[in-house]
C-alpha atoms as a PDB file:
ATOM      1  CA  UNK A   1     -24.251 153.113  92.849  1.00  0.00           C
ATOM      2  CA  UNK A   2     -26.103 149.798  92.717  1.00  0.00           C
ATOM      3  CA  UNK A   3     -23.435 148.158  90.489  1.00  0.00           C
ATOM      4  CA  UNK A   4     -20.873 149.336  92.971  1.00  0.00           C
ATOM      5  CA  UNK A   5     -22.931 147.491  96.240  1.00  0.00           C
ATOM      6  CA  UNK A   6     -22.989 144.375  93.978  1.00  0.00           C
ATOM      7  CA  UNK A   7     -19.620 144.310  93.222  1.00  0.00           C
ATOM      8  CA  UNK A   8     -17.929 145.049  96.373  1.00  0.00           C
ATOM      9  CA  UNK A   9     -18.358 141.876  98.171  1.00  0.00           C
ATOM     10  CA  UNK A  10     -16.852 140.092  95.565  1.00  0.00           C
ATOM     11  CA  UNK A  11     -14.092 142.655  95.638  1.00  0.00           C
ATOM     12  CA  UNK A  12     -13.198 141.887  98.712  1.00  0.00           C
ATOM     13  CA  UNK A  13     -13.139 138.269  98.234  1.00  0.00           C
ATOM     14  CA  UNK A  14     -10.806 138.890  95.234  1.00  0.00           C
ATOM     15  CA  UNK A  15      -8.646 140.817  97.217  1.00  0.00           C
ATOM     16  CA  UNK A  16      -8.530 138.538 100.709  1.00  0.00           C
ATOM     17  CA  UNK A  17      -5.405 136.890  99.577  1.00  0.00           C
ATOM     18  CA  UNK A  18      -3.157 140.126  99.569  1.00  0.00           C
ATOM     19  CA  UNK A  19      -4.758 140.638 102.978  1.00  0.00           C
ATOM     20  CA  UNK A  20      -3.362 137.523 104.417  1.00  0.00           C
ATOM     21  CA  UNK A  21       0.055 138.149 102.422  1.00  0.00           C
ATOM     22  CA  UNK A  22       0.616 141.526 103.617  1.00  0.00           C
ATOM     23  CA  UNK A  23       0.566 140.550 107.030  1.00  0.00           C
ATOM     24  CA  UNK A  24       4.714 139.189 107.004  1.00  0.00           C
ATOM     25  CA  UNK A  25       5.583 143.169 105.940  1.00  0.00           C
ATOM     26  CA  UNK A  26       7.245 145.778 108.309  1.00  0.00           C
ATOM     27  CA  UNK A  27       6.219 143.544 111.514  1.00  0.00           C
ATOM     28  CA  UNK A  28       8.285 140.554 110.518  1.00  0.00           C
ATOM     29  CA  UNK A  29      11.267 142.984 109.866  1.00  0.00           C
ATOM     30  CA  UNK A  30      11.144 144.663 113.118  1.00  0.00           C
ATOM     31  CA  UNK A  31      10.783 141.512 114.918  1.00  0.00           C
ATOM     32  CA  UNK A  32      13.783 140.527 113.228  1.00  0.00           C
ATOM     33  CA  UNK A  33      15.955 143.481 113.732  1.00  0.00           C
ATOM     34  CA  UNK A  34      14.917 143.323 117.445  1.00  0.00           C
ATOM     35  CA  UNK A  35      15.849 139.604 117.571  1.00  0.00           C
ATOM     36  CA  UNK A  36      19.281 139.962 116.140  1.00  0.00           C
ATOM     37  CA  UNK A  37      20.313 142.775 118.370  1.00  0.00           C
ATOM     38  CA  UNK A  38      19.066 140.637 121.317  1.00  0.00           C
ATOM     39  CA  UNK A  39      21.281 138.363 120.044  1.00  0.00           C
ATOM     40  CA  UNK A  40      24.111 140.395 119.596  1.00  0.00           C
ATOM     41  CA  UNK A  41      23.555 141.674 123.117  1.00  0.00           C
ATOM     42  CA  UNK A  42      23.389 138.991 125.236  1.00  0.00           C
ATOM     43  CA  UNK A  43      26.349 137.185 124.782  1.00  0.00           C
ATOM     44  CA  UNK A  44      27.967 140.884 125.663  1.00  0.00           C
ATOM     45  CA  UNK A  45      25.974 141.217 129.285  1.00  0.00           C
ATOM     46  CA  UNK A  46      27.342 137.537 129.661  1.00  0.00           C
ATOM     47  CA  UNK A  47      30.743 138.196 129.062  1.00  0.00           C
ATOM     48  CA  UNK A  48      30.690 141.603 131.497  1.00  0.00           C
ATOM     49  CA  UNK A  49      29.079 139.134 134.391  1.00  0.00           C
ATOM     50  CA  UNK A  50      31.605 137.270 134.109  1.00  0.00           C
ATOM     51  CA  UNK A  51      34.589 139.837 133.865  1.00  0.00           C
ATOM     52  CA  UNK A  52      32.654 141.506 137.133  1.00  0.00           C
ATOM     53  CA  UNK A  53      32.760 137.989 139.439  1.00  0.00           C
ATOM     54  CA  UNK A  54      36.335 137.305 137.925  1.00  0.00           C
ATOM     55  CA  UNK A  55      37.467 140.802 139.098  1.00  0.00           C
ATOM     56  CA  UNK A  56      36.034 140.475 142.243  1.00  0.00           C
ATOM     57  CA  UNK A  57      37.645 137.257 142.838  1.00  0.00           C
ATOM     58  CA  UNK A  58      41.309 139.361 142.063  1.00  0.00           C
ATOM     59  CA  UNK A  59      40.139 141.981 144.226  1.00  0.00           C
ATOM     60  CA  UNK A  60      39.700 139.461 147.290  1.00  0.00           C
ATOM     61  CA  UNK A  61      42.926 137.679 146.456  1.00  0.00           C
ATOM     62  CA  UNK A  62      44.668 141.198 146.830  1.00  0.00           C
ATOM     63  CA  UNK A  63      43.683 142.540 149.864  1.00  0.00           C
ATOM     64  CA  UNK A  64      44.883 140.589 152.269  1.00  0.00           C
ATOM     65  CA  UNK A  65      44.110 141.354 156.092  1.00  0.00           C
ATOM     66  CA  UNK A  66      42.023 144.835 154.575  1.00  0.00           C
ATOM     67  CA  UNK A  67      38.397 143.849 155.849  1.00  0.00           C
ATOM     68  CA  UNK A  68      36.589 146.893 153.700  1.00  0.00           C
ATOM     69  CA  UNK A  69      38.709 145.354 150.333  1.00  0.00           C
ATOM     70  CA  UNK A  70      37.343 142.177 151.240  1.00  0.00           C
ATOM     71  CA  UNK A  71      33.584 143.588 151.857  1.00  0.00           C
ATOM     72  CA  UNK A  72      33.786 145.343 148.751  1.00  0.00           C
ATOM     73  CA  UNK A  73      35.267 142.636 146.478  1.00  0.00           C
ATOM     74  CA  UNK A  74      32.902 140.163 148.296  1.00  0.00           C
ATOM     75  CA  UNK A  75      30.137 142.025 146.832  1.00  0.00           C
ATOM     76  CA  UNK A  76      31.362 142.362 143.177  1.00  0.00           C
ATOM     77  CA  UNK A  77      31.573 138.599 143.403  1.00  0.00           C
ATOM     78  CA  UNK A  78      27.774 138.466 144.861  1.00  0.00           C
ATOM     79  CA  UNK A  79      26.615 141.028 141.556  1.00  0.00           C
ATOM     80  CA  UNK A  80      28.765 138.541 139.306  1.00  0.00           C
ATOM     81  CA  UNK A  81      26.926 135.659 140.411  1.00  0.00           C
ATOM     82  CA  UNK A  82      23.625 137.245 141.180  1.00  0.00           C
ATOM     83  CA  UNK A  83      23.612 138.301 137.224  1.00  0.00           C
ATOM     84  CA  UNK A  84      25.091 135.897 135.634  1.00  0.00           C
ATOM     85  CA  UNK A  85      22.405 133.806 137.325  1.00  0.00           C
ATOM     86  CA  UNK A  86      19.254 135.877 136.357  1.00  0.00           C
ATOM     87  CA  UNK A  87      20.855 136.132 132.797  1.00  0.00           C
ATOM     88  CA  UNK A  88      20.835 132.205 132.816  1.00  0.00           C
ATOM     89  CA  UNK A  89      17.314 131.669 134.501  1.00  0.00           C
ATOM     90  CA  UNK A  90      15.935 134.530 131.900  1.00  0.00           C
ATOM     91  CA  UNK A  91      17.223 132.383 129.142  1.00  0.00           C
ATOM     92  CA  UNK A  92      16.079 129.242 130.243  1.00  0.00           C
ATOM     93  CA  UNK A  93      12.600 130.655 130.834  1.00  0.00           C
ATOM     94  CA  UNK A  94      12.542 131.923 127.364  1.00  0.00           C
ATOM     95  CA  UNK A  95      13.326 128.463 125.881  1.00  0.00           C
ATOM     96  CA  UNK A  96      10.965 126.878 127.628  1.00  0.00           C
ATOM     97  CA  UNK A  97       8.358 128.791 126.444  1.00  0.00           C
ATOM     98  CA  UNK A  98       9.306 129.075 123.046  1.00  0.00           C
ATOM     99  CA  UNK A  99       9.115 125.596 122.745  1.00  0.00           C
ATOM    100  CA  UNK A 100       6.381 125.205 125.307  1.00  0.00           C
ATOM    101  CA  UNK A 101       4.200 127.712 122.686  1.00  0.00           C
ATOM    102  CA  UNK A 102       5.500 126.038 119.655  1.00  0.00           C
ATOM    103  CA  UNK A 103       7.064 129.623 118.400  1.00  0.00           C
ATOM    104  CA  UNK A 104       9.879 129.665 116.345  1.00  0.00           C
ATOM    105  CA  UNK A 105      12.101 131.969 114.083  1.00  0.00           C
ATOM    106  CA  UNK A 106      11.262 129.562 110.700  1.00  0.00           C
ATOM    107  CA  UNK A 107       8.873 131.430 109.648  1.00  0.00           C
ATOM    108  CA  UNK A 108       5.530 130.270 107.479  1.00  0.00           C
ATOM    109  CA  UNK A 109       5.709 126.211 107.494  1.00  0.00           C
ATOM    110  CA  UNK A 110       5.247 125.438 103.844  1.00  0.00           C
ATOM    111  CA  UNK A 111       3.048 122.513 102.513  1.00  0.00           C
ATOM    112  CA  UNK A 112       4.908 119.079 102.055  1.00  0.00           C
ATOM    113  CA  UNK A 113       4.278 118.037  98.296  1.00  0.00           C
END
């Protein structure tokens, strides 16, 4: 038992390095799965903004004199706008603080030789 409370702390010194190197497992691929389908998604909720003001704009071509057509395609336009905007601002936001924080998708910086 005495040989055992000797050795452990250097044990544990041996093994610090596979510590530090298993740290990059499972997180690092959920981060990245999460990242790409964020990816993946926005330009979608981008394009359906945009389809929404665009078909708003039809809508309040087409109705002529009809004040409730106009009221209602008035609005699709406002929901258009009013997301495309928060999409944009969200985005922004993000980018600032990504480079703001100095976080990045490059992974472990690797020594210059």
């Amino acid at each position: 038992m005495i040989k055992i409370k000797k050795a452990l702390p250097y044990a544990l010194v041996a093994a610090a390095p596979f510590f530090a190197l298993a740290q990059t497992g499972q997180a690092g691929i959920i981060v990245g799965r999460i990242r790409n389908l964020v990816n993946q998604i926005v330009p979608i909720l981008l394009i359906i903004g945009t389809v929404v003001f665009l078909w708003g704009v039809i809508l309040y071509l087409t109705a002529g004199a009809d004040e409730e057509k106009r009221a209602n395609a008035r609005s699709l336009m406002i929901y258009g706008l009013v997301g495309l905007f928060v999409m944009v601002a969200v985005w922004g936001i993000v980018k600032v603080l990504v480079n703001f924080f100095g976080v990045g998708g490059a992974g472990v910086p690797t020594g210059v030789i």
